[in-house]
Protein backbone atom coordinates (compact mmCIF):
# COMPACT_ATOMS: atom_id res chain seq x y z
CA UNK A 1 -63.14 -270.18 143.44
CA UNK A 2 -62.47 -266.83 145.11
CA UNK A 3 -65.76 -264.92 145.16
CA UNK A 4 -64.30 -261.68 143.44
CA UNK A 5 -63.50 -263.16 140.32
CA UNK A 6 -65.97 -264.53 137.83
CA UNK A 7 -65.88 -266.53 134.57
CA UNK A 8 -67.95 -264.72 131.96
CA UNK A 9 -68.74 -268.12 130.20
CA UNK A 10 -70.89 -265.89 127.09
CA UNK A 11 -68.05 -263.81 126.34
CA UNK A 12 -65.40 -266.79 127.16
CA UNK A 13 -63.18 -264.61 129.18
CA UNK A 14 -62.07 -264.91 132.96
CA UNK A 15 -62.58 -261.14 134.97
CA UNK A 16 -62.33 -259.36 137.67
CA UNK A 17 -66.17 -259.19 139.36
CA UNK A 18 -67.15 -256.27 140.40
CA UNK A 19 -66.89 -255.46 143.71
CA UNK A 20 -70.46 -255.16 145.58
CA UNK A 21 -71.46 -255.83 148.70
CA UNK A 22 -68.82 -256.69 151.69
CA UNK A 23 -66.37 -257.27 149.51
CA UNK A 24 -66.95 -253.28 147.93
CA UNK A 25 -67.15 -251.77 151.34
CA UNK A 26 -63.50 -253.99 152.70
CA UNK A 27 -61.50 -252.53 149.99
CA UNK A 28 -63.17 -248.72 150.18
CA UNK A 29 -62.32 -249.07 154.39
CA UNK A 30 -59.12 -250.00 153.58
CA UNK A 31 -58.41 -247.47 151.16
CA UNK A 32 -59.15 -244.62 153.50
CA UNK A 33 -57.42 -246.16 156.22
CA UNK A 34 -53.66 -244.67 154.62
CA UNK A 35 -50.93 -244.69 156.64
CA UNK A 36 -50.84 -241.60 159.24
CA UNK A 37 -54.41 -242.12 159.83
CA UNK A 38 -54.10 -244.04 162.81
CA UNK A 39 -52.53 -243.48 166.17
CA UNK A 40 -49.25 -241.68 165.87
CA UNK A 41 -46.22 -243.57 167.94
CA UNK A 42 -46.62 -241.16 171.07
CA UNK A 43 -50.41 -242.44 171.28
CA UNK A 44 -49.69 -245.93 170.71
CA UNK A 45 -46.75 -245.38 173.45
CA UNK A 46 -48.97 -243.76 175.94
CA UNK A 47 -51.87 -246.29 175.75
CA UNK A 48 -49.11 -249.15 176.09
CA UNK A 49 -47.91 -247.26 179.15
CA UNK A 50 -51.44 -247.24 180.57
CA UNK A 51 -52.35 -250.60 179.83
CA UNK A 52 -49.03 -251.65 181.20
CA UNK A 53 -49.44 -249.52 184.68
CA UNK A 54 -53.05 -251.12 184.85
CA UNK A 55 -51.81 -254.25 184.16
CA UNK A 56 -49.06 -253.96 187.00
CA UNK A 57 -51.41 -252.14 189.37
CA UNK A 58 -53.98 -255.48 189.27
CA UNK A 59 -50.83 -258.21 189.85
CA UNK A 60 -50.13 -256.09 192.56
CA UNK A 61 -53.49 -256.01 194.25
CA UNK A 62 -54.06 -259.44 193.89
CA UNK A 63 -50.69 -261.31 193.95
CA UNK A 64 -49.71 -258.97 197.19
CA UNK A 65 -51.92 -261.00 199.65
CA UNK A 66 -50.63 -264.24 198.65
CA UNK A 67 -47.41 -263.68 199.95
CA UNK A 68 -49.48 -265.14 203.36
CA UNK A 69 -49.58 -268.70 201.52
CA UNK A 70 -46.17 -268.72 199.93
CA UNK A 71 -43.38 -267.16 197.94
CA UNK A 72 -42.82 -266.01 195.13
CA UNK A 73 -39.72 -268.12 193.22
CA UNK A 74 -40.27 -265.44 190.04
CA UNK A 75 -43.03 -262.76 189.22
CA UNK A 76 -42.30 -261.20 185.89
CA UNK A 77 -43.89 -258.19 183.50
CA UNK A 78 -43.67 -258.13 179.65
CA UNK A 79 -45.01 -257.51 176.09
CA UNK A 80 -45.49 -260.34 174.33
CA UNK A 81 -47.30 -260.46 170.56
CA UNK A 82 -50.98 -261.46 170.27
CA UNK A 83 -52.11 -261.07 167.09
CA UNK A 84 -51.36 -264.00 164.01
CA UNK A 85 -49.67 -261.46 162.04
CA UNK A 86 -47.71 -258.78 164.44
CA UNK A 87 -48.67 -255.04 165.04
CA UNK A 88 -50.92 -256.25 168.50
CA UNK A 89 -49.43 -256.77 171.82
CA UNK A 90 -49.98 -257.30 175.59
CA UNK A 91 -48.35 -256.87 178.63
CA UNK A 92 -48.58 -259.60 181.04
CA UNK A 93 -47.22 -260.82 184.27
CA UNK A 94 -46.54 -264.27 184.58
CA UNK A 95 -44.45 -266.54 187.92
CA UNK A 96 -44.88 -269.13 190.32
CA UNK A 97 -45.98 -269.45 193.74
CA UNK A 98 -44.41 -272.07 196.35
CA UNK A 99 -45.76 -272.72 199.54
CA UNK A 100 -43.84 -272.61 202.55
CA UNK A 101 -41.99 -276.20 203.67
CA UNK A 102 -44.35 -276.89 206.31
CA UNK A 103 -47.24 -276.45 204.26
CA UNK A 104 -49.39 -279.58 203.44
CA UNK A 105 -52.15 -280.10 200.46
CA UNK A 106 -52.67 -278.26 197.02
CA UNK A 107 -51.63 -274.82 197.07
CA UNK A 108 -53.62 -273.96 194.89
CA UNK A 109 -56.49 -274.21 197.05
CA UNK A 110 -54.69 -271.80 199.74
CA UNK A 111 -54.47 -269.22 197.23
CA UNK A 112 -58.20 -269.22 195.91
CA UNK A 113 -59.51 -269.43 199.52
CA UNK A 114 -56.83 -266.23 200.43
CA UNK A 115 -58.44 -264.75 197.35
CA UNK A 116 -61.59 -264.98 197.96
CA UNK A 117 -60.93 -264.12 201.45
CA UNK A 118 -60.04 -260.73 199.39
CA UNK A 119 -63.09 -260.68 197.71
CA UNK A 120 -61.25 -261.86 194.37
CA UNK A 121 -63.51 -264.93 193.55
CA UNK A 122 -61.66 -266.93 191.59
CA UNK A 123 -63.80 -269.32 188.68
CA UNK A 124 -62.56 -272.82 187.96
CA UNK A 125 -61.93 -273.18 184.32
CA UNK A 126 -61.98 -277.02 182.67
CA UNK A 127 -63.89 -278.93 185.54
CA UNK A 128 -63.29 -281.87 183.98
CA UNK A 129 -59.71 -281.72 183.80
CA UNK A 130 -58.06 -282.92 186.90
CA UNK A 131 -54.07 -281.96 186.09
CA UNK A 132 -53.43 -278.79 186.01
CA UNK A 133 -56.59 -277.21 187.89
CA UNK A 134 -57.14 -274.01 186.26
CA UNK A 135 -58.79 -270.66 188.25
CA UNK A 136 -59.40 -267.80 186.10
CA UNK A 137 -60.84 -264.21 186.71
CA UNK A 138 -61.12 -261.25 184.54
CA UNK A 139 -61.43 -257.94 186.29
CA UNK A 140 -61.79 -254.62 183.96
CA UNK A 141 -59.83 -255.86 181.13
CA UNK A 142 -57.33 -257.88 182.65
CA UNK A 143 -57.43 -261.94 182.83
CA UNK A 144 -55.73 -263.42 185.66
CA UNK A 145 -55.34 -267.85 185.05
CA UNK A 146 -53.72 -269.66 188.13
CA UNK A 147 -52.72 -273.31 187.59
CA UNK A 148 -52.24 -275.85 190.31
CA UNK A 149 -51.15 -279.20 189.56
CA UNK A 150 -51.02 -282.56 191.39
CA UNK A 151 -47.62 -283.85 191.18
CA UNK A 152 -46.26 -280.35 191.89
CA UNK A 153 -46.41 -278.29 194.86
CA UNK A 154 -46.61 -274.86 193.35
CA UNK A 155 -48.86 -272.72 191.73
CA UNK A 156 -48.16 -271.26 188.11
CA UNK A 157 -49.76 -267.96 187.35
CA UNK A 158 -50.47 -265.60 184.16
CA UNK A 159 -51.98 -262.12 184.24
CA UNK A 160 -52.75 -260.93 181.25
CA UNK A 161 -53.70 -257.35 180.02
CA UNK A 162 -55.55 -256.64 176.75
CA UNK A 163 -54.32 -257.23 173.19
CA UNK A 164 -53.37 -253.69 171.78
CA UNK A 165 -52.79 -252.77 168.32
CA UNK A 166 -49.23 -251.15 168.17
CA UNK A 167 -48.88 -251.27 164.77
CA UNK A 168 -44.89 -251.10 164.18
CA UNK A 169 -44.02 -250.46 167.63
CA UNK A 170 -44.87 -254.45 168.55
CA UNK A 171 -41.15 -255.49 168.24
CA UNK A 172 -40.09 -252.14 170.34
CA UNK A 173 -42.10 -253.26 173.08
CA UNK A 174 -41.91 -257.23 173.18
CA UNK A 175 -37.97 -256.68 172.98
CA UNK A 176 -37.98 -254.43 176.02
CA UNK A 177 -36.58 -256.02 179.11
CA UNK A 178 -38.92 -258.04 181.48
CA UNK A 179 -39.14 -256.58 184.96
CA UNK A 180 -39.30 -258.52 188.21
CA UNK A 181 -42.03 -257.24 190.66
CA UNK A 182 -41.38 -256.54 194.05
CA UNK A 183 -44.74 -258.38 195.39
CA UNK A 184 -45.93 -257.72 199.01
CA UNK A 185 -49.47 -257.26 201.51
CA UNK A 186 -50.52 -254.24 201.18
């Protein structure tokens, strides 16, 4: 039975509880929290733009070094939704690294050793698992996954930045065009 309601079995009638507690203080929050209150478009805008920059910036820094173990076939940024019921959004970058044709063994393990050369110590996620070997690092507020697998000689990749609320400006971002980085050392 759902908590705010109540049967009054001396009076014989079915009511409305009152509303004490959690439940009082969820509907009061939510009652001040009127449209306009929150972020105006231009804010929500600019902190996308940030996140997105930061986002781009990191991929950059640590995708740019691996052009030493391989190429890149894609490497792509954009907004995609994040929360169960819209108005949240990230920006990621997501692609695939293959190694070059003379190239032997998991390249997977080429790219966390030229990581770590670049002091981005990579942590290996599901140890159990053998197919697809999963690396993962979060630095600042940005999660980077790489995913290696045995039958397949590249390496998958997703960098993800953090899930923003956007309110109605998710479906302006996540329809914006992707856009290809241009990945190199630095």
């Amino acid at each position: 039975m759902n908590p705010l309601w109540r049967s009054d079995s001396q009076v014989g009638r079915v009511g409305r509880a009152p509303l004490t507690g959690l439940a009082g203080i969820a509907v009061i929050a939510g009652a001040l929290a009127l449209p306009g209150c929150g972020p105006s478009p231009d804010e929500v805008r600019e902190e996308a733009a940030r996140s997105k920059a930061r986002v781009t910036t990191q991929s950059r820094d640590v995708l740019g070094p691996l052009t030493a173990v391989g190429t890149f076939a894609w490497a792509d940024g954009a907004w995609s939704g994040c929360g169960d019921f819209g108005g949240k959004a990230l920006y990621e970058v997501t692609g695939r690294i293959d190694p070059a044709p003379e190239d032997v063994g998991p390249l997977v393990d080429r790219v966390v050793d030229r990581l770590a050369a670049k002091g981005v110590r990579l942590r290996r996620i599901y140890p159990q698992e053998k197919d697809p070997v999963t690396f993962a690092v979060v630095r600042d507020d940005v999660i980077m996954e790489f995913y290696g697998y045995a039958r397949d000689p590249y390496v998958l990749f997703d960098i993800l930045g953090p899930c923003l609320d956007v309110d109605d400006l998710d479906r302006e971002l996540i329809d914006a065009r992707p856009t290809s980085l241009r990945l190199g050392e630095k």
